[in-house]
C-alpha atoms as a PDB file:
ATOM      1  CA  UNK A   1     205.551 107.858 116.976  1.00  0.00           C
ATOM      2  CA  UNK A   2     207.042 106.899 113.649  1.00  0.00           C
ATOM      3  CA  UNK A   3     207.169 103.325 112.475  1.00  0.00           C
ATOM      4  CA  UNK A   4     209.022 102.289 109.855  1.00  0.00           C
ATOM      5  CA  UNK A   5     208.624  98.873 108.529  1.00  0.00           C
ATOM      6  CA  UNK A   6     211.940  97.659 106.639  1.00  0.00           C
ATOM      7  CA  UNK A   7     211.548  94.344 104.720  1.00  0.00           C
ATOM      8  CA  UNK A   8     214.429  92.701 102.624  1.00  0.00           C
ATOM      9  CA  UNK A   9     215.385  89.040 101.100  1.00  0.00           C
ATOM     10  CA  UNK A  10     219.276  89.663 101.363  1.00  0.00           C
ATOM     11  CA  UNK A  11     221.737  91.263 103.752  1.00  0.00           C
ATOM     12  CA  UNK A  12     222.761  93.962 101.180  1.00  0.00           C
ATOM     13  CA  UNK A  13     219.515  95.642 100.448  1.00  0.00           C
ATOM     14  CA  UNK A  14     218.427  95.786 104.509  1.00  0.00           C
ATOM     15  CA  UNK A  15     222.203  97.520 105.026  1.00  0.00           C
ATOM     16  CA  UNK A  16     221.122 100.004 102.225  1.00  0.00           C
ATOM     17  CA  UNK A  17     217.974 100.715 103.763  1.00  0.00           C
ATOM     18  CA  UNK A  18     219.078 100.875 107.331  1.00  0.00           C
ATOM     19  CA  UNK A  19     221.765 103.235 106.263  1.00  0.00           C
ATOM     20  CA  UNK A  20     219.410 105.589 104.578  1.00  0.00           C
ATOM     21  CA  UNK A  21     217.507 105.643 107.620  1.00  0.00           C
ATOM     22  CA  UNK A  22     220.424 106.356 110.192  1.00  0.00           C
ATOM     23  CA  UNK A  23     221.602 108.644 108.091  1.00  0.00           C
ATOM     24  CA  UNK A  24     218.474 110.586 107.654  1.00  0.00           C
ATOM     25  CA  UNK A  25     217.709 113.109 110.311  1.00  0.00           C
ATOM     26  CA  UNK A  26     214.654 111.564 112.149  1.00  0.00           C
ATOM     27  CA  UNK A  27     212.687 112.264 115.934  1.00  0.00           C
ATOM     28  CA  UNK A  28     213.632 110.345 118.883  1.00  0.00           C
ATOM     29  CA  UNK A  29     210.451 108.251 118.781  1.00  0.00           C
ATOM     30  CA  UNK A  30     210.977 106.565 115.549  1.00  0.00           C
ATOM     31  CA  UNK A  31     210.643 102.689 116.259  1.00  0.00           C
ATOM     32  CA  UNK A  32     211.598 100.295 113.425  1.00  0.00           C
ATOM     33  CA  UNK A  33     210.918  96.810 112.430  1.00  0.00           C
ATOM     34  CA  UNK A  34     213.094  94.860 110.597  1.00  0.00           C
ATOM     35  CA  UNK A  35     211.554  92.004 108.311  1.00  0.00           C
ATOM     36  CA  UNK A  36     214.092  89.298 107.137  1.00  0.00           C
ATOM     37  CA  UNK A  37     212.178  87.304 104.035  1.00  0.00           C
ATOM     38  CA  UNK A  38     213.364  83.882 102.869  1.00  0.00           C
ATOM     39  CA  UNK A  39     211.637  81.531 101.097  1.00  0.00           C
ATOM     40  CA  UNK A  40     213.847  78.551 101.667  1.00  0.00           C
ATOM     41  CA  UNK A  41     211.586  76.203  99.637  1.00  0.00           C
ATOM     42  CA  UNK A  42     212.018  78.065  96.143  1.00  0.00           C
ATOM     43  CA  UNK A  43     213.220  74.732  93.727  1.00  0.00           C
ATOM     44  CA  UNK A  44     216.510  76.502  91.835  1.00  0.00           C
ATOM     45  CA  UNK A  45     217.525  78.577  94.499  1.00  0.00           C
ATOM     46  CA  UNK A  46     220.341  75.612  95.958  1.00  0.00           C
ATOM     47  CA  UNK A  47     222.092  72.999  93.452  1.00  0.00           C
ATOM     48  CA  UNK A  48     222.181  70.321  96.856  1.00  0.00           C
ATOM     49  CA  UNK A  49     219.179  69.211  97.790  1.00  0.00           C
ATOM     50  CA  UNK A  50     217.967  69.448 101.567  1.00  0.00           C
ATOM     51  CA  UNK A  51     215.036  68.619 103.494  1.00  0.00           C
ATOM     52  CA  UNK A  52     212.024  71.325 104.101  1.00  0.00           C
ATOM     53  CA  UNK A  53     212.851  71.355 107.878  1.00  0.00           C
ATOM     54  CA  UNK A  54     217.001  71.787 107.408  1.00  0.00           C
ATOM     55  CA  UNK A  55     216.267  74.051 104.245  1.00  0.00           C
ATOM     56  CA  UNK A  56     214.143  76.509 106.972  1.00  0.00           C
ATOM     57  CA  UNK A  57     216.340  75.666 109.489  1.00  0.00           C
ATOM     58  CA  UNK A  58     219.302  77.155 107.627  1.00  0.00           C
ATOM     59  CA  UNK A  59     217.165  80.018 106.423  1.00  0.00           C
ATOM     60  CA  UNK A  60     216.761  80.912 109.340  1.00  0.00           C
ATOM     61  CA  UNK A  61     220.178  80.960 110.630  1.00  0.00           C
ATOM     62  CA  UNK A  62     221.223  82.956 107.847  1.00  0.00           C
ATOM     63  CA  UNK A  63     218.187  85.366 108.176  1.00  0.00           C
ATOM     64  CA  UNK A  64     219.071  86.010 111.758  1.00  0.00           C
ATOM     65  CA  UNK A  65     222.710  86.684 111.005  1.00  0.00           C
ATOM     66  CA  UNK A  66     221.674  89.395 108.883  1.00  0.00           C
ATOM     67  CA  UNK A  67     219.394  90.621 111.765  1.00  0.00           C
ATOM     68  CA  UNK A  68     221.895  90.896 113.969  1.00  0.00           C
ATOM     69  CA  UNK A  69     224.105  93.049 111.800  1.00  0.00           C
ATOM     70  CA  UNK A  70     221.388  95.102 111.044  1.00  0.00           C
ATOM     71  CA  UNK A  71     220.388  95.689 115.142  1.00  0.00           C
ATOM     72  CA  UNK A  72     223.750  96.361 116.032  1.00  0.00           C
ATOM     73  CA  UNK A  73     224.100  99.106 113.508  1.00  0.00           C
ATOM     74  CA  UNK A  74     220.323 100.835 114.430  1.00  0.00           C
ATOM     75  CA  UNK A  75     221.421 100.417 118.372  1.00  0.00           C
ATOM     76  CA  UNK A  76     224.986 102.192 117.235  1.00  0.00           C
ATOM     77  CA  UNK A  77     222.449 105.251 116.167  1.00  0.00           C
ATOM     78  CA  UNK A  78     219.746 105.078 119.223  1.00  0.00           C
ATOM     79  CA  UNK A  79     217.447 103.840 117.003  1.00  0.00           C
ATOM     80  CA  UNK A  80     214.548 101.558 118.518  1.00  0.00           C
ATOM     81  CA  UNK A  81     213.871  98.384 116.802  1.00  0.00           C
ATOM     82  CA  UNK A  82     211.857  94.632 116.820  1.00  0.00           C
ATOM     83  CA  UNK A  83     212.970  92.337 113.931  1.00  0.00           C
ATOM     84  CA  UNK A  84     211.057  89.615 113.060  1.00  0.00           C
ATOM     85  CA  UNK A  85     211.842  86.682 110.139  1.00  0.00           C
ATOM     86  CA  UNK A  86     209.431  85.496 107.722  1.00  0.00           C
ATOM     87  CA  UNK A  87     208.901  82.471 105.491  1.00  0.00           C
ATOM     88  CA  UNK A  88     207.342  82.192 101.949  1.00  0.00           C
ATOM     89  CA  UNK A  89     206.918  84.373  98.975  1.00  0.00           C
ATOM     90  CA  UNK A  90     208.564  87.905  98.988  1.00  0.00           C
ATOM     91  CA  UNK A  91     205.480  89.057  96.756  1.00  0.00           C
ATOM     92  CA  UNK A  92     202.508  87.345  99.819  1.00  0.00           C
ATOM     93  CA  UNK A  93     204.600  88.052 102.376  1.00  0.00           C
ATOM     94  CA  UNK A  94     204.755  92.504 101.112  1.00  0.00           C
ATOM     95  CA  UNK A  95     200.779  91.788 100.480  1.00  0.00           C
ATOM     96  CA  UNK A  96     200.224  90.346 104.160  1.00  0.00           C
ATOM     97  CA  UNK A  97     202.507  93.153 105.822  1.00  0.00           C
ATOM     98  CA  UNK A  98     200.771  95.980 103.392  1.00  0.00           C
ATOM     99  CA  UNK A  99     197.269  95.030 105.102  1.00  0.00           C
ATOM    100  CA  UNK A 100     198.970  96.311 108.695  1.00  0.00           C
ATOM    101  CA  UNK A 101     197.884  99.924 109.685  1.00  0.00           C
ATOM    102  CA  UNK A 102     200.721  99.790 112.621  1.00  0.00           C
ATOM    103  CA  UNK A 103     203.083 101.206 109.976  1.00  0.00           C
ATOM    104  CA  UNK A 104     203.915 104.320 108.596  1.00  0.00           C
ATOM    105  CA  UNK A 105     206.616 103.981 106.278  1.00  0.00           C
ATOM    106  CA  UNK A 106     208.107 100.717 104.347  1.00  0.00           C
ATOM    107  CA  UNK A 107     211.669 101.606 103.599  1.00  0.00           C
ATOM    108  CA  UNK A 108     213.272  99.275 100.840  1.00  0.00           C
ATOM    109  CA  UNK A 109     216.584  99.017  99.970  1.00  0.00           C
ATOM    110  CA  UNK A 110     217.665  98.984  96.401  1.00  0.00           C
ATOM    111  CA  UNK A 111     221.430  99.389  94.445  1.00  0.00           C
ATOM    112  CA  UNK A 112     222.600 102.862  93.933  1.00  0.00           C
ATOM    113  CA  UNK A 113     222.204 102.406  90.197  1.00  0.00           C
ATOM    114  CA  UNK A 114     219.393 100.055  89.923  1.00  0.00           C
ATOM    115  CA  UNK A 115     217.736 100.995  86.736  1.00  0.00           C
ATOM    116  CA  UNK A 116     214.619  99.026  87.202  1.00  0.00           C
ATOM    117  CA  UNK A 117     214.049 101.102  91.026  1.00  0.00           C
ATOM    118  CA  UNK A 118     210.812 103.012  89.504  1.00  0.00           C
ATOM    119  CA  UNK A 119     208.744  99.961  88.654  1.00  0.00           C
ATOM    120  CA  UNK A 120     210.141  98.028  91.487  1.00  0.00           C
ATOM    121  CA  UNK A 121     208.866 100.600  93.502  1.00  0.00           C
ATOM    122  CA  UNK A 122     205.454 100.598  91.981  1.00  0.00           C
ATOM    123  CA  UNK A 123     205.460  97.034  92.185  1.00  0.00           C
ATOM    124  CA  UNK A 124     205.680  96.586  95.495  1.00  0.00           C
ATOM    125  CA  UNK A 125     203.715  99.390  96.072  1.00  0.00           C
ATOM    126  CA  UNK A 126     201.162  97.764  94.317  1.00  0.00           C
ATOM    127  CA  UNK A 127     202.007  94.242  96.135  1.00  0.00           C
ATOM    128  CA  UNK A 128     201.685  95.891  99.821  1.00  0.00           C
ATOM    129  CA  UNK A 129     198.373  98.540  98.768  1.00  0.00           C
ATOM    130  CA  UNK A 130     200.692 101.479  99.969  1.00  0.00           C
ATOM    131  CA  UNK A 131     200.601 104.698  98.232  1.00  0.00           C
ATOM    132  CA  UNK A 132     204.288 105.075  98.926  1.00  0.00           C
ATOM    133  CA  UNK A 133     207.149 103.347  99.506  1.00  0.00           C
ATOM    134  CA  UNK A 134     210.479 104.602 100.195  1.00  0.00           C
ATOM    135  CA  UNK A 135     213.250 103.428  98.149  1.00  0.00           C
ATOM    136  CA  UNK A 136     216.882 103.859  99.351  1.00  0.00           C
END
C-alpha cells in the first residue's frame, strides 16, 4: 500500500500538493497523511504579542482549518487519509518525520514558478535523509 506523507506550514502549499496528488492517477490503496507544521513561538512572525499557550492555541486552530479543507478535498477523490498537526521548527520537524520508514513518498507543495524549487527540494531532502522528494 502506498503512503504518502504530505507536510506543509501554510494552507496554499498543502492545496498544491494535494491537488497534484488527486490529480495524479494513483491505486486504490494509497493512504495519505497530512502534516500541518506551525511553529507558533517564532519571535517576528506576529506584531501583538500573545502568550505561549494562546499563541499554540491559535496555531492550532488555524492548522486544523487548513486540515479540514484539505480532508474534504482527498475524501471528494476516495482518497484515504490521517492528518496530524505538529509544533516547532519546519527544518526538526522534516528531520524527525524523515527518520519514519512507514512512508513512501513526501509530497511538497511549492508555487508553479518558484525559482528556488531545485534547492528547496534538495534541502529538504537533505533535512528528512530521503533520496527523493516530490515537489508539486
Amino acid at each position: 500500500m502506498p503512503r504518502v506523507l504530505v507536510p506543509f506550514s501554510n494552507l496554499a502549499s498543502g492545496e498544491r500538493a494535494v491537488a497534484r496528488l488527486v490529480s495524479q492517477r494513483r491505486g486504490p490503496r494509497l493512504t495519505v497523511e497530512l502534516l500541518a507544521i506551525v511553529d507558533p513561538l517564532t519571535s517576528g512572525k506576529v506584531e501583538v504579542f500573545v502568550s505561549p499557550e494562546r499563541a499554540k492555541a491559535q496555531s492550532r486552530a488555524a492548522a486544523e482549518g487548513w486540515l479540514r479543507a484539505l480532508e474534504a478535498r482527498l475524501d471528494a477523490a476516495g482518497i484515504a487519509h490521517r492528518s496530524n498537526v505538529a509544533f516547532g521548527k519546519l527544518r526538526d520537524i522534516l528531520k524527525r518525520e524523515g527518520a519514519r520508514r512507514d512512508v513512501d513518498e513526501v509530497l511538497l507543495g511549492a508555487a508553479e514558478h518558484d525559482l528556488s524549487r531545485n534547492l528547496r527540494r534538495r534541502l529538504v531532502a537533505q533535512a528528512m535523509a530521503r533520496p527523493l522528494v516530490t515537489i508539486s
